[in-house]
Each structure stands twice: as C-alpha cells, then as structure tokens.
PDB file of N, CA and C in Angstrom:
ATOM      1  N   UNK A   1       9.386   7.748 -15.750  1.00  0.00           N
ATOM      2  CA  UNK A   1       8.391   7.090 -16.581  1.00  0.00           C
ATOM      3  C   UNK A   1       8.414   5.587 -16.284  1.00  0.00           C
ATOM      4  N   UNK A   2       7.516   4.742 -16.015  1.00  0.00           N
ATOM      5  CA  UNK A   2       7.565   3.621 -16.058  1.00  0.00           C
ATOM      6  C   UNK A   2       7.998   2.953 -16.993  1.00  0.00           C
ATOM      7  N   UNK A   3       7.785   1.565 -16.770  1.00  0.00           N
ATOM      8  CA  UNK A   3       8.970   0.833 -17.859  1.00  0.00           C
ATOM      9  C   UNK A   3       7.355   0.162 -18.491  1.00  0.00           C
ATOM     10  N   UNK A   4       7.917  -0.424 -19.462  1.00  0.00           N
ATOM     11  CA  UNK A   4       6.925  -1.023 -20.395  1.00  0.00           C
ATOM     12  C   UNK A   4       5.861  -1.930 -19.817  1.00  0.00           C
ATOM     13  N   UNK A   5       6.246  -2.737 -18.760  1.00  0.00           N
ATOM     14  CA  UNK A   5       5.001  -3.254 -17.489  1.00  0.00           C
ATOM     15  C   UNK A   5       4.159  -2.596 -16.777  1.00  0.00           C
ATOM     16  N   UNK A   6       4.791  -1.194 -16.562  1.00  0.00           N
ATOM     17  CA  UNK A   6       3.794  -0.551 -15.391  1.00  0.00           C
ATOM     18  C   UNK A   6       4.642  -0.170 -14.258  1.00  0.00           C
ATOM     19  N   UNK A   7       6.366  -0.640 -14.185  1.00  0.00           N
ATOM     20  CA  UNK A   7       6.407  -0.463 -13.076  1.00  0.00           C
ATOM     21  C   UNK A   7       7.709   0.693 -12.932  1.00  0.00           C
ATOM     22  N   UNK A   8       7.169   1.748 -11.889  1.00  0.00           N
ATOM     23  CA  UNK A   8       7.726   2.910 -11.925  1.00  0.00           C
ATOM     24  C   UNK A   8       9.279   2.427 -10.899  1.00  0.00           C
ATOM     25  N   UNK A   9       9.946   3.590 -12.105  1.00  0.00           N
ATOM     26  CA  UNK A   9      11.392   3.685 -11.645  1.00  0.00           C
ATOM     27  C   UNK A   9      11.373   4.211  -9.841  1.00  0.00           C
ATOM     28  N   UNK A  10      12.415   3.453  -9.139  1.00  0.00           N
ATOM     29  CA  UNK A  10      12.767   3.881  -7.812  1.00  0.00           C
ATOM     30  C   UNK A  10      12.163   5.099  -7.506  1.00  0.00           C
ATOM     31  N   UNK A  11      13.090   6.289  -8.539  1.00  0.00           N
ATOM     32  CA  UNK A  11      12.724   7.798  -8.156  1.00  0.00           C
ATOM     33  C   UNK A  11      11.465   8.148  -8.445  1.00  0.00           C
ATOM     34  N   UNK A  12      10.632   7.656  -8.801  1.00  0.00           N
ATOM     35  CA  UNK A  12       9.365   7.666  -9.038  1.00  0.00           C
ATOM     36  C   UNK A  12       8.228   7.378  -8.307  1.00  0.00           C
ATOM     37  N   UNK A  13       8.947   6.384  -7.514  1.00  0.00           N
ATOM     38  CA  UNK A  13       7.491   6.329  -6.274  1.00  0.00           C
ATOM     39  C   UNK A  13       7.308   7.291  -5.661  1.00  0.00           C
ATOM     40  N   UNK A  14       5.514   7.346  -5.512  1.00  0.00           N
ATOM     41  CA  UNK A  14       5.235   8.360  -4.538  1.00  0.00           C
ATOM     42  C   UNK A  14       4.382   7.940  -3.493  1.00  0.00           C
ATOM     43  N   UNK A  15       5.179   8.735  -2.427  1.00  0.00           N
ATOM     44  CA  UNK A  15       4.688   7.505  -1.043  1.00  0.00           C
ATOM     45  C   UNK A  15       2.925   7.816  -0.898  1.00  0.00           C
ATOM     46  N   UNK A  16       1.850   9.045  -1.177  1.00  0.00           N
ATOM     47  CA  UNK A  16       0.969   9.139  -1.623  1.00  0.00           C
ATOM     48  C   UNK A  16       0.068   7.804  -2.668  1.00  0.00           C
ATOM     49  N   UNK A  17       0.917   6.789  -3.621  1.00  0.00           N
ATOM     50  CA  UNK A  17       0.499   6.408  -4.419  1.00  0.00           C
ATOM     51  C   UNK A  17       0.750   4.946  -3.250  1.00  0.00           C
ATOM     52  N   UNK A  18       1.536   5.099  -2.784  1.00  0.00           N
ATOM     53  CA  UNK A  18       1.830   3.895  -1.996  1.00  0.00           C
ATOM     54  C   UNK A  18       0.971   3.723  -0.832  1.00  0.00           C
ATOM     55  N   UNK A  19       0.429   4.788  -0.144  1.00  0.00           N
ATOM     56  CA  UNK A  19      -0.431   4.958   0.371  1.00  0.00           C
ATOM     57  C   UNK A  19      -1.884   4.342   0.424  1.00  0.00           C
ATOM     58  N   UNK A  20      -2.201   4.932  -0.748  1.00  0.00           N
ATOM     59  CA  UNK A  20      -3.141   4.746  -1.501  1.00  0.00           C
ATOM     60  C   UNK A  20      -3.285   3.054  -1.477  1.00  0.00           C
ATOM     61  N   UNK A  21      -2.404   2.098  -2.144  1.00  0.00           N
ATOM     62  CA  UNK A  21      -2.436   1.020  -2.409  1.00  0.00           C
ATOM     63  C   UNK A  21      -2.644   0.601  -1.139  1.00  0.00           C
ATOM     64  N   UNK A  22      -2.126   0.785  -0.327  1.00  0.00           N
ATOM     65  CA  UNK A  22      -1.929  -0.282   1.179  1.00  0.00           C
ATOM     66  C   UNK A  22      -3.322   0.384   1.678  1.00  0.00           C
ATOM     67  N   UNK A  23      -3.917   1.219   1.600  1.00  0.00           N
ATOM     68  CA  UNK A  23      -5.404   1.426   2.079  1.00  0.00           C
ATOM     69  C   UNK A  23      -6.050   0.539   1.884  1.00  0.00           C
ATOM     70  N   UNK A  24      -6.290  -0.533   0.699  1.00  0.00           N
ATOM     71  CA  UNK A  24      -7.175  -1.390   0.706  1.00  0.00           C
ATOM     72  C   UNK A  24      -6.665  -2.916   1.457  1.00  0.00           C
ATOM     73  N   UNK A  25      -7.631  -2.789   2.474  1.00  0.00           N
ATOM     74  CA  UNK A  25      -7.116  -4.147   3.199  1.00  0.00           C
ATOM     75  C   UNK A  25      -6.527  -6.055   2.203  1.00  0.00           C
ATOM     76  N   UNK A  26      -7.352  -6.006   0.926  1.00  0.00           N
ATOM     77  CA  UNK A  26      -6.470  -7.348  -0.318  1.00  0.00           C
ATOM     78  C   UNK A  26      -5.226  -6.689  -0.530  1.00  0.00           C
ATOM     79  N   UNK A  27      -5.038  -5.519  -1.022  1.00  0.00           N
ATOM     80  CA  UNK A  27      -3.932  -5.051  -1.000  1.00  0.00           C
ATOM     81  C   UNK A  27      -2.718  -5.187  -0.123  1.00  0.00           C
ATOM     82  N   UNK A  28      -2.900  -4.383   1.322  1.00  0.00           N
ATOM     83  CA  UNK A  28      -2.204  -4.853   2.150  1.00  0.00           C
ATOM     84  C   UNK A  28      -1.658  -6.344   2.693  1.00  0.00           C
ATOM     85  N   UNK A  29      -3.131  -7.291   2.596  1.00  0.00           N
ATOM     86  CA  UNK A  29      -3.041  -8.948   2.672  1.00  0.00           C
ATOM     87  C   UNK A  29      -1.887  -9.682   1.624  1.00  0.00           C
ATOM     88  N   UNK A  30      -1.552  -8.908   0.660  1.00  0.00           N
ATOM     89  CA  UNK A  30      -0.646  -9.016  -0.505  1.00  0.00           C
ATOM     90  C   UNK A  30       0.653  -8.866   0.029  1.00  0.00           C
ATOM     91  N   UNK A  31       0.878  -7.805   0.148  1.00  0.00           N
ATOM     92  CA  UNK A  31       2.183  -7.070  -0.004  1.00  0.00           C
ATOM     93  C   UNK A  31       2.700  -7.441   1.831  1.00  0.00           C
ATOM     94  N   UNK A  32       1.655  -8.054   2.533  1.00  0.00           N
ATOM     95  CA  UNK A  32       2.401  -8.742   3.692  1.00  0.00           C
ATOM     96  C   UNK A  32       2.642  -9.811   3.499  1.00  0.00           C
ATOM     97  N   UNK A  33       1.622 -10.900   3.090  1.00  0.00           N
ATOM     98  CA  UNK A  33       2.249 -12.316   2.431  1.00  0.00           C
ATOM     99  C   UNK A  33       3.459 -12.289   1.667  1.00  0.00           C
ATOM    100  N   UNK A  34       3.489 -11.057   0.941  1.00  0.00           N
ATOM    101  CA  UNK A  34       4.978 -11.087   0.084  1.00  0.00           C
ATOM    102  C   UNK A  34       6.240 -10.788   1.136  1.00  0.00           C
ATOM    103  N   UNK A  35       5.963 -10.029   1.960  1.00  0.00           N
ATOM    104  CA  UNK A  35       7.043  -9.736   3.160  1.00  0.00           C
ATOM    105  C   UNK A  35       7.608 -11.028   3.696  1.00  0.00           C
ATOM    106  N   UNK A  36       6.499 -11.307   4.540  1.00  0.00           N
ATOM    107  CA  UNK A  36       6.643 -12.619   5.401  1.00  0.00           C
ATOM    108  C   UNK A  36       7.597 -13.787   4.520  1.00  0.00           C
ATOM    109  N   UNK A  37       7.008 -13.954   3.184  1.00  0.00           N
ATOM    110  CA  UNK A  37       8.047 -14.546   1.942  1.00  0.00           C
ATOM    111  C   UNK A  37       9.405 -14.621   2.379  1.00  0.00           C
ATOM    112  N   UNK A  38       9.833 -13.289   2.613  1.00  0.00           N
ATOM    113  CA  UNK A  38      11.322 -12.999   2.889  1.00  0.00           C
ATOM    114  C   UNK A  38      11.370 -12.669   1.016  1.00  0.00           C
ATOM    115  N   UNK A  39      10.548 -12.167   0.185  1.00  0.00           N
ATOM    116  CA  UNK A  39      11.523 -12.290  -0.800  1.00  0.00           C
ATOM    117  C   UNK A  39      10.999 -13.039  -2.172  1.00  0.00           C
ATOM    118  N   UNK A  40      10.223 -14.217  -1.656  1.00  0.00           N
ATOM    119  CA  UNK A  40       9.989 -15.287  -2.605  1.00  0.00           C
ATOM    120  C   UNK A  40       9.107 -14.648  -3.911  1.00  0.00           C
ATOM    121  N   UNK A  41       8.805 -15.107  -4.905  1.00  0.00           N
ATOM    122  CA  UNK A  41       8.288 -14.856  -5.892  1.00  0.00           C
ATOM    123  C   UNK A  41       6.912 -15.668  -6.281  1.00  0.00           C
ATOM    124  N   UNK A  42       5.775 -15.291  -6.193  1.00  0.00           N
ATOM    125  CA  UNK A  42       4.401 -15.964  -6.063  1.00  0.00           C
ATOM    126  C   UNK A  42       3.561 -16.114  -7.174  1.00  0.00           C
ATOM    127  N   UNK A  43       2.825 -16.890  -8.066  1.00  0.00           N
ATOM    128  CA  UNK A  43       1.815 -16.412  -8.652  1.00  0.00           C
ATOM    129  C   UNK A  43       0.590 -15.759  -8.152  1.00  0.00           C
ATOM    130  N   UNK A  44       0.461 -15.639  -9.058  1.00  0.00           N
ATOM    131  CA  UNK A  44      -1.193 -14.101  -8.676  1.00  0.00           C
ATOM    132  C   UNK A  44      -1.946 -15.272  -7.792  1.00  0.00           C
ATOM    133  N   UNK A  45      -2.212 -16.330  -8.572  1.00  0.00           N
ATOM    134  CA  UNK A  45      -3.417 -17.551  -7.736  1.00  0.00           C
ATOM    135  C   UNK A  45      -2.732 -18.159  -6.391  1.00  0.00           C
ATOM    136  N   UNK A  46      -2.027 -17.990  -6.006  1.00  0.00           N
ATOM    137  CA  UNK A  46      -1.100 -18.629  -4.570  1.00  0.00           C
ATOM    138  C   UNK A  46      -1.498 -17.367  -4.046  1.00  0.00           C
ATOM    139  N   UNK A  47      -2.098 -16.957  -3.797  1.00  0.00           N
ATOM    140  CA  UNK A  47      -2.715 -15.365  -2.551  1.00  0.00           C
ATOM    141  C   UNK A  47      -4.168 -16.074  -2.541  1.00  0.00           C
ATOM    142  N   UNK A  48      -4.515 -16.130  -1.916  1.00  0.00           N
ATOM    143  CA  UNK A  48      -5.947 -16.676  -0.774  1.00  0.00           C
ATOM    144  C   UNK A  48      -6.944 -15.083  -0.987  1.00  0.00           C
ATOM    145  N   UNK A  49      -7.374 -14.903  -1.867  1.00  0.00           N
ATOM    146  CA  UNK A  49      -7.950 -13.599  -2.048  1.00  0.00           C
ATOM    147  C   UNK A  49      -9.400 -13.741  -1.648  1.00  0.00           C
ATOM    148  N   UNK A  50     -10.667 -13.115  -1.350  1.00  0.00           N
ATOM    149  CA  UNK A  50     -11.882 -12.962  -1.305  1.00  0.00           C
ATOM    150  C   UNK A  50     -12.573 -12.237  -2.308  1.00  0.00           C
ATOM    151  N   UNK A  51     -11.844 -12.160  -3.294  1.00  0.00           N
ATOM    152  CA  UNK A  51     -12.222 -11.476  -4.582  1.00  0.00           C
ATOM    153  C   UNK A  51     -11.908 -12.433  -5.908  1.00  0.00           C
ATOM    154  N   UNK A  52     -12.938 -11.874  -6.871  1.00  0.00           N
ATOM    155  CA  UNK A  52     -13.185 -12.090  -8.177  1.00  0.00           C
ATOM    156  C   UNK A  52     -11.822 -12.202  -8.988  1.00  0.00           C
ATOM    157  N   UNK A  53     -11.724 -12.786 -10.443  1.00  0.00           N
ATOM    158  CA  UNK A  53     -10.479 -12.686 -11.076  1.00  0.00           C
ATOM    159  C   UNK A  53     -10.662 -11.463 -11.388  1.00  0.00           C
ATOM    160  N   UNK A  54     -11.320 -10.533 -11.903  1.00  0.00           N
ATOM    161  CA  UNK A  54     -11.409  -9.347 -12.671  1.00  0.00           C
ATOM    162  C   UNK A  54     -10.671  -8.364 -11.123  1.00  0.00           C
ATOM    163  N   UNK A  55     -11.282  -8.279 -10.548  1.00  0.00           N
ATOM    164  CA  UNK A  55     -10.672  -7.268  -9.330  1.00  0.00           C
ATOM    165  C   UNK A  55      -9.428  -7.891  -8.181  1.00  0.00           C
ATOM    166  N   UNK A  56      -9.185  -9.158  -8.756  1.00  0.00           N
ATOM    167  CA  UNK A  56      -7.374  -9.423  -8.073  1.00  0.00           C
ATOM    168  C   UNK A  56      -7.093  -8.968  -8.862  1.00  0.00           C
ATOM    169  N   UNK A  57      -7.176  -8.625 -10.583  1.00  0.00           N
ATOM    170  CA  UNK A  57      -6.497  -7.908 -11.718  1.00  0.00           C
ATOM    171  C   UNK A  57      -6.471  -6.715 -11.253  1.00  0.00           C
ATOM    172  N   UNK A  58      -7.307  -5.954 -11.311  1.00  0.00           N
ATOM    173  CA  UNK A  58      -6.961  -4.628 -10.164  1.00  0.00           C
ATOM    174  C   UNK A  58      -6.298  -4.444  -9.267  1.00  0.00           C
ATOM    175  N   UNK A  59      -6.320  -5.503  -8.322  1.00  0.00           N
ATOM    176  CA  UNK A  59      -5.889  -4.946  -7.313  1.00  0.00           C
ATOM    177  C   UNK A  59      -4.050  -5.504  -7.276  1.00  0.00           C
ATOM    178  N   UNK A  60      -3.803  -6.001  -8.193  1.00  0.00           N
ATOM    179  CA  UNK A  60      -2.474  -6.848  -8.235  1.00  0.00           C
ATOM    180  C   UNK A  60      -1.816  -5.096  -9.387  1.00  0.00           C
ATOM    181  N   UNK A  61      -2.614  -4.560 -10.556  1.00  0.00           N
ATOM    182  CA  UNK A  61      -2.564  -3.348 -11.088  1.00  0.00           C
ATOM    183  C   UNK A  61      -1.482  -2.405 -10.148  1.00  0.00           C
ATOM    184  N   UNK A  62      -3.089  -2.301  -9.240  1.00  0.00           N
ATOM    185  CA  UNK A  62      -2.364  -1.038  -8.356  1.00  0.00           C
ATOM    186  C   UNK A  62      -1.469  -1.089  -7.593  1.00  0.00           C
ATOM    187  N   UNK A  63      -1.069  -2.246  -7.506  1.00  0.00           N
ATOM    188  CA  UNK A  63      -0.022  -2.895  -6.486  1.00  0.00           C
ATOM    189  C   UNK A  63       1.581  -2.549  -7.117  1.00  0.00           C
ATOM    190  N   UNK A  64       1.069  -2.999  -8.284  1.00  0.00           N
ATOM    191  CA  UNK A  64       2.476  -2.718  -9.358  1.00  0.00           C
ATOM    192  C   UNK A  64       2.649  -1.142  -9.845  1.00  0.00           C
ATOM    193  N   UNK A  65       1.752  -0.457 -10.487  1.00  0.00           N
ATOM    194  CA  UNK A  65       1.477   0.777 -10.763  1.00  0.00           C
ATOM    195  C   UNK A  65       2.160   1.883  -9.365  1.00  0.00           C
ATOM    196  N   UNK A  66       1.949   1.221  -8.378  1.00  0.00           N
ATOM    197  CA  UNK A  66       2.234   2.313  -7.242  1.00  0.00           C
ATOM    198  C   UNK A  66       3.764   1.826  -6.640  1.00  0.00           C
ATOM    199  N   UNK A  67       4.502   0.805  -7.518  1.00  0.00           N
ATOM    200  CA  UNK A  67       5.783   0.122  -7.057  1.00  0.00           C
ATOM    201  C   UNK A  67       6.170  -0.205  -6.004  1.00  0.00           C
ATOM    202  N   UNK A  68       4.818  -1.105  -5.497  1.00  0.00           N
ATOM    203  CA  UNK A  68       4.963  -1.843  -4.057  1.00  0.00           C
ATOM    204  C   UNK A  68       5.540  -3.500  -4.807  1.00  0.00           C
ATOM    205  N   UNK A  69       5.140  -4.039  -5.629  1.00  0.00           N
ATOM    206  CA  UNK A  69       5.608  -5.247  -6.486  1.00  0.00           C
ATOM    207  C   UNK A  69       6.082  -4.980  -7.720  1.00  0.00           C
ATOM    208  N   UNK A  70       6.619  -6.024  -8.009  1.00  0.00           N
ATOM    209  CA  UNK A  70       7.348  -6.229  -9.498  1.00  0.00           C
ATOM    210  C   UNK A  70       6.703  -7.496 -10.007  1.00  0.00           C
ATOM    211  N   UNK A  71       5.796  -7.245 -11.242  1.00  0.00           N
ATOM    212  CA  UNK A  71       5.283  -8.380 -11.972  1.00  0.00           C
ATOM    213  C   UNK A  71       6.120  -8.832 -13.214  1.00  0.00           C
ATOM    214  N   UNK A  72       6.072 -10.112 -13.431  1.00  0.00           N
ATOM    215  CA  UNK A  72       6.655 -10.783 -14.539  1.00  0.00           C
ATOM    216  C   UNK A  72       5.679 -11.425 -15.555  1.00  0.00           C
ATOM    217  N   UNK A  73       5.459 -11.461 -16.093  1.00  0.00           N
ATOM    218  CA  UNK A  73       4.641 -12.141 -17.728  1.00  0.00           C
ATOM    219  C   UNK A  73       4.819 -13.203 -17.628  1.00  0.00           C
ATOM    220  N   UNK A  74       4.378 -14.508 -17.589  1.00  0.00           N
ATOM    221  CA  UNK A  74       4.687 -15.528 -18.363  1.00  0.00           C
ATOM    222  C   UNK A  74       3.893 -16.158 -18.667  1.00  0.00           C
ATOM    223  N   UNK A  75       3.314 -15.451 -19.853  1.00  0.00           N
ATOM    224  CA  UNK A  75       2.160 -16.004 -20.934  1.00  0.00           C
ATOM    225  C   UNK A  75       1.145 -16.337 -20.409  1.00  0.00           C
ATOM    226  N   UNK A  76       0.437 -17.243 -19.863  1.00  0.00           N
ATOM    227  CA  UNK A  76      -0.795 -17.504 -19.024  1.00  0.00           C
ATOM    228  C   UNK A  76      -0.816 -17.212 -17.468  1.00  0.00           C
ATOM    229  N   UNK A  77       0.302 -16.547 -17.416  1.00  0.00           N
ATOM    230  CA  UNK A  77       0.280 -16.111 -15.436  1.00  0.00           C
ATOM    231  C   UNK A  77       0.734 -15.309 -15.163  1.00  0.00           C
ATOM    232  N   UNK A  78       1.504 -14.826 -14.162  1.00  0.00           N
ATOM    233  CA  UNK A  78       2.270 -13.702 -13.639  1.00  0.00           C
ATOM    234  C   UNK A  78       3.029 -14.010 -12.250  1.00  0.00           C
ATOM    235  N   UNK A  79       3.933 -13.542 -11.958  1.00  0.00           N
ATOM    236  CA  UNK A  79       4.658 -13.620 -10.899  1.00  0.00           C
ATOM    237  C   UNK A  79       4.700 -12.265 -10.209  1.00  0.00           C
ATOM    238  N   UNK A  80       4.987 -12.297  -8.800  1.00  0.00           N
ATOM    239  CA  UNK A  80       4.841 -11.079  -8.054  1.00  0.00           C
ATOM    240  C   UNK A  80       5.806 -11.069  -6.944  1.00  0.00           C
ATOM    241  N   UNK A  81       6.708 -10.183  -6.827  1.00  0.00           N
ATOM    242  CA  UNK A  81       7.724  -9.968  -5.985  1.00  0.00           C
ATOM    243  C   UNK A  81       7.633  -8.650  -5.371  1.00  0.00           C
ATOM    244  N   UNK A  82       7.920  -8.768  -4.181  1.00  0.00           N
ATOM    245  CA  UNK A  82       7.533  -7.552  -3.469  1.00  0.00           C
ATOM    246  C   UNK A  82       8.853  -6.596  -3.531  1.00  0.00           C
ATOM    247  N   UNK A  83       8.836  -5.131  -3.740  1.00  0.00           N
ATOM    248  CA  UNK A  83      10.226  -4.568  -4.271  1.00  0.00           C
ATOM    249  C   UNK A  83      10.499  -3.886  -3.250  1.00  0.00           C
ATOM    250  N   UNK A  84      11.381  -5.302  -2.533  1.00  0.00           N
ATOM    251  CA  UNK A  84      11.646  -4.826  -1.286  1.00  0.00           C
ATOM    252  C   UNK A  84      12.901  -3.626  -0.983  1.00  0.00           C
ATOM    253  N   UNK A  85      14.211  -4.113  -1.885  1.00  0.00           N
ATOM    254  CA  UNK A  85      15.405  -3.258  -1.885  1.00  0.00           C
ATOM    255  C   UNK A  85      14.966  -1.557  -2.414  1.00  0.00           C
ATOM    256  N   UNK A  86      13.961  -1.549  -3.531  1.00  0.00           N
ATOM    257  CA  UNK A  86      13.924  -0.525  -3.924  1.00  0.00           C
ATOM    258  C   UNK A  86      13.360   0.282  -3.016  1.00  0.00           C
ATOM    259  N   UNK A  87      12.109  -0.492  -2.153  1.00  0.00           N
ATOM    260  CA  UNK A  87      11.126   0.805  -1.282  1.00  0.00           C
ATOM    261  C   UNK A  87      12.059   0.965  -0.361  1.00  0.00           C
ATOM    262  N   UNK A  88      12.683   0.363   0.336  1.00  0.00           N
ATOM    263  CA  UNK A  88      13.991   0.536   1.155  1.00  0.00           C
ATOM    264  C   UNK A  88      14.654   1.680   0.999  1.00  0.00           C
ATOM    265  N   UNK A  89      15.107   1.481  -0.509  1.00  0.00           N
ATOM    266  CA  UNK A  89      16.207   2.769  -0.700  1.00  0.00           C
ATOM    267  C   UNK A  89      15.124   4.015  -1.121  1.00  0.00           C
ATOM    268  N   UNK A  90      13.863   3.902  -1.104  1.00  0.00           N
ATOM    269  CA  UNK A  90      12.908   5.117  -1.405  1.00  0.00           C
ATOM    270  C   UNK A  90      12.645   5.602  -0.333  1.00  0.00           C
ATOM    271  N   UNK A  91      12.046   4.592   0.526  1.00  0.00           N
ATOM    272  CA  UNK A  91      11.462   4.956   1.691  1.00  0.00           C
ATOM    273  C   UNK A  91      11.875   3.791   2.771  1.00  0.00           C
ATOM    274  N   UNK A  92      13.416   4.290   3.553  1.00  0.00           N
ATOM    275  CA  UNK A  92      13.854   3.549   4.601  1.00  0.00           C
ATOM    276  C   UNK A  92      12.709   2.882   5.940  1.00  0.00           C
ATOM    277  N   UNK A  93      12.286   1.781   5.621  1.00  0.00           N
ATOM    278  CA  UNK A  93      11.333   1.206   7.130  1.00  0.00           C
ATOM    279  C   UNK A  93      10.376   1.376   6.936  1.00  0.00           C
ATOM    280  N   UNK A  94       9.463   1.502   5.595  1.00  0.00           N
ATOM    281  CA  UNK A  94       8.145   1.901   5.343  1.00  0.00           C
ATOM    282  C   UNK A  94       7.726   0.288   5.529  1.00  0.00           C
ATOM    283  N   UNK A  95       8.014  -0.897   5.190  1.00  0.00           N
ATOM    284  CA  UNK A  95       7.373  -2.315   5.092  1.00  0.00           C
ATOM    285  C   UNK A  95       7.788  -2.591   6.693  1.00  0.00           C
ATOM    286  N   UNK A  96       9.033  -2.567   7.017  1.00  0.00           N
ATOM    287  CA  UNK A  96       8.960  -2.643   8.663  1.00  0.00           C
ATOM    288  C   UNK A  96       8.002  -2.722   9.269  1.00  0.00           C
ATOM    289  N   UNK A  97       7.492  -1.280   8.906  1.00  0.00           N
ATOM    290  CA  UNK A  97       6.539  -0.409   9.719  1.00  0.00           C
ATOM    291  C   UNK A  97       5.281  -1.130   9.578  1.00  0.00           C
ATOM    292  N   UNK A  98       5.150  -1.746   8.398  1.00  0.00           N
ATOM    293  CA  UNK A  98       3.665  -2.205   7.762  1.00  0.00           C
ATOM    294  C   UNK A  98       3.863  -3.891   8.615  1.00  0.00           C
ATOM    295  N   UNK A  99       4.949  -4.636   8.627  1.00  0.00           N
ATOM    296  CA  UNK A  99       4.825  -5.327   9.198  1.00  0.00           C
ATOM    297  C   UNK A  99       4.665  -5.562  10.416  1.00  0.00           C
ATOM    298  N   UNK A 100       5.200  -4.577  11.449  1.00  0.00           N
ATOM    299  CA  UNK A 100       5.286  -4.194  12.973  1.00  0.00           C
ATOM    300  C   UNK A 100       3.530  -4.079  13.101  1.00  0.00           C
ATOM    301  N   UNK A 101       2.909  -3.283  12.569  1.00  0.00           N
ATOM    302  CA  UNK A 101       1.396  -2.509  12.740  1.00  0.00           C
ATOM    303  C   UNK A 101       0.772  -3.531  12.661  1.00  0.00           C
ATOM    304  N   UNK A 102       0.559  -4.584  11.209  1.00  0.00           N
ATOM    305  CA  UNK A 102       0.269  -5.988  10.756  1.00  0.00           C
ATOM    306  C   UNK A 102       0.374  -7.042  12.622  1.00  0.00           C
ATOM    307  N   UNK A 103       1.831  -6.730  12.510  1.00  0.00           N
ATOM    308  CA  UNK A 103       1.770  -7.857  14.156  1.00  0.00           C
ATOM    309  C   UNK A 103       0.398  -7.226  14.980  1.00  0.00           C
ATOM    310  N   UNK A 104       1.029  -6.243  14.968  1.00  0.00           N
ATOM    311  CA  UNK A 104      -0.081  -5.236  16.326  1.00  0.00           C
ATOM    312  C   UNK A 104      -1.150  -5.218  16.494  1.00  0.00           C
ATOM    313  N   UNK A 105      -1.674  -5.135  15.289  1.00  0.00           N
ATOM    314  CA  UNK A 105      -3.282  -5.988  15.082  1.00  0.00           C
ATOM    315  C   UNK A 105      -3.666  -6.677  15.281  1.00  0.00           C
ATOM    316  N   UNK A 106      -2.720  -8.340  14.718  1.00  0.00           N
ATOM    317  CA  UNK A 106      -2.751  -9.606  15.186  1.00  0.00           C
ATOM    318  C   UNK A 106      -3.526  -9.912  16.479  1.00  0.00           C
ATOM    319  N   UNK A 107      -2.585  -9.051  17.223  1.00  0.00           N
ATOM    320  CA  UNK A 107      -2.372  -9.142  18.411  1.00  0.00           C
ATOM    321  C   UNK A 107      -3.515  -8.633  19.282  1.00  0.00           C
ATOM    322  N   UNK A 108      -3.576  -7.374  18.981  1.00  0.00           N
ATOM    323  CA  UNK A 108      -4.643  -6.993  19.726  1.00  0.00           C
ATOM    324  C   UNK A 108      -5.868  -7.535  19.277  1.00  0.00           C
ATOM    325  N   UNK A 109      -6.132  -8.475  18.342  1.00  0.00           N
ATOM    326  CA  UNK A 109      -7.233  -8.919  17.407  1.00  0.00           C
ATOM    327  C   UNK A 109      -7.681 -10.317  18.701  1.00  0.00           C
ATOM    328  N   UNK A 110      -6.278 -10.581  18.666  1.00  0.00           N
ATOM    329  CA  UNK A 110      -6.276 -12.198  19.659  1.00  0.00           C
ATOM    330  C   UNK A 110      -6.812 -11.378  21.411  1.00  0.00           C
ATOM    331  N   UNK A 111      -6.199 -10.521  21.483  1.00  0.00           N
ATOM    332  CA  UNK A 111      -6.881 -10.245  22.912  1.00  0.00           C
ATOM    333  C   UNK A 111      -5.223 -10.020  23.772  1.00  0.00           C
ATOM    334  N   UNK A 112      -4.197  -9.657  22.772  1.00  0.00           N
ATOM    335  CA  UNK A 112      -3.093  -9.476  23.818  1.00  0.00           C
ATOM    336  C   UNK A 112      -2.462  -7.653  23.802  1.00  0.00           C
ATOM    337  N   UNK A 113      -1.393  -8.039  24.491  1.00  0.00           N
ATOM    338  CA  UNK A 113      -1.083  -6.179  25.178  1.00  0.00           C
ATOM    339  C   UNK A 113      -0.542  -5.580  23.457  1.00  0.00           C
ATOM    340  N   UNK A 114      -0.655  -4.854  23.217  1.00  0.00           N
ATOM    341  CA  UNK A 114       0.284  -4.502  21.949  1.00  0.00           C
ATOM    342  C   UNK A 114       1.241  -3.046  22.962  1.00  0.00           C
ATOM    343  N   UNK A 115       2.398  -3.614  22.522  1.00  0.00           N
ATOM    344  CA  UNK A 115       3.774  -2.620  23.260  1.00  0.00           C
ATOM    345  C   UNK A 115       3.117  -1.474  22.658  1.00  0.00           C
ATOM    346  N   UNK A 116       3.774  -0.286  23.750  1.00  0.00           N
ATOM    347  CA  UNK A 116       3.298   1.142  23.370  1.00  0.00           C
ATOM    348  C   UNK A 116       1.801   1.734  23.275  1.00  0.00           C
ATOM    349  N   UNK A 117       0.912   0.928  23.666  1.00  0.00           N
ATOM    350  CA  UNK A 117      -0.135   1.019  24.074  1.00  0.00           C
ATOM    351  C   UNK A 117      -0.927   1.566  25.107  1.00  0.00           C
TER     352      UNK A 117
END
C-alpha cells in the first residue's frame, strides 16, 4: 500500500507502471535530469518543462505514483528525488539502461555511430 504521499513501497513497484511513466517523453526528460543529478533533490519549477502547471502536476503524479521519484511537501512547493537505491534493489540496471538509450539517442540525434548498431 502506499504511504500517505502516494509513494509505493519497494515491493510494490510494478515495472508495467514504470513503464508506463517513462513512455511519456516530460516524463522521461524528468527522471533523466534527476539521474544525471547523481542524486540531488529539485523543485518541481527547476525542470525546463513544455507544459502547463496543471499537467507538470500530472505528470510529476505519475512519476511518484509509479515510484520512479520521491516527493516531499513543503507547503508552497515540492521536492523530487529520483528513487534511485530502491529501483536498483527492484529492478537491478533499469535507470542504467534508461540512461545508456538517453546517450544513444543523443547521439544518433547529433549524427554519430551509436555502439551496437
């Protein structure tokens, strides 16, 4: 059961729900800025979004709801940490992976070889 925020216990993620979240490209733009972080802890407005306040509220939701982040309250804002140790111990190399693919794109976006290609 989730905890009183929204955000589901370790054994609770489902990589389906996680899925789901990283399908939407703001989404993903999120939860890699939080990578690249190493860690750091952001407000909602420090993400460079192309969306409305009403649907970063969504999309910051599903972000937490599917226990890719951990949000904090603090009265007029929120903080967002990407839950890195936990998806780790859920799902060994799943952000790796998201970050490796993330390069690969980059890359092939710029016009260079992407390894394994």
């Amino acid at each position: 059961m989730p905890d009183e925020n929204g955000h589901p216990d370790v054994g609770e993620m489902e990589l389906g729900a996680i899925f789901a979240a990283l399908a939407d490209p703001v989404r993903r733009k999120v939860v890699l800025a939080l990578a690249a972080d190493g860690g750091c802890i952001r407000h909602c407005s420090a993400f460079d979004l192309p969306v409305t306040k009403a649907t970063r509220t969504h999309h910051f939701r599903v972000l937490r709801e599917s226990g890719l982040i951990r949000q904090v309250d603090l009265g007029n804002s929120r903080t967002n940490q990407l839950r890195w140790s936990d998806l780790e111990a859920r799902f060994p190399d799943l952000l790796r992976l998201l970050v490796c693919e993330a390069a690969a794109e980059r890359s092939k976006a710029k016009g260079g070889v992407v390894p394994g290609a």
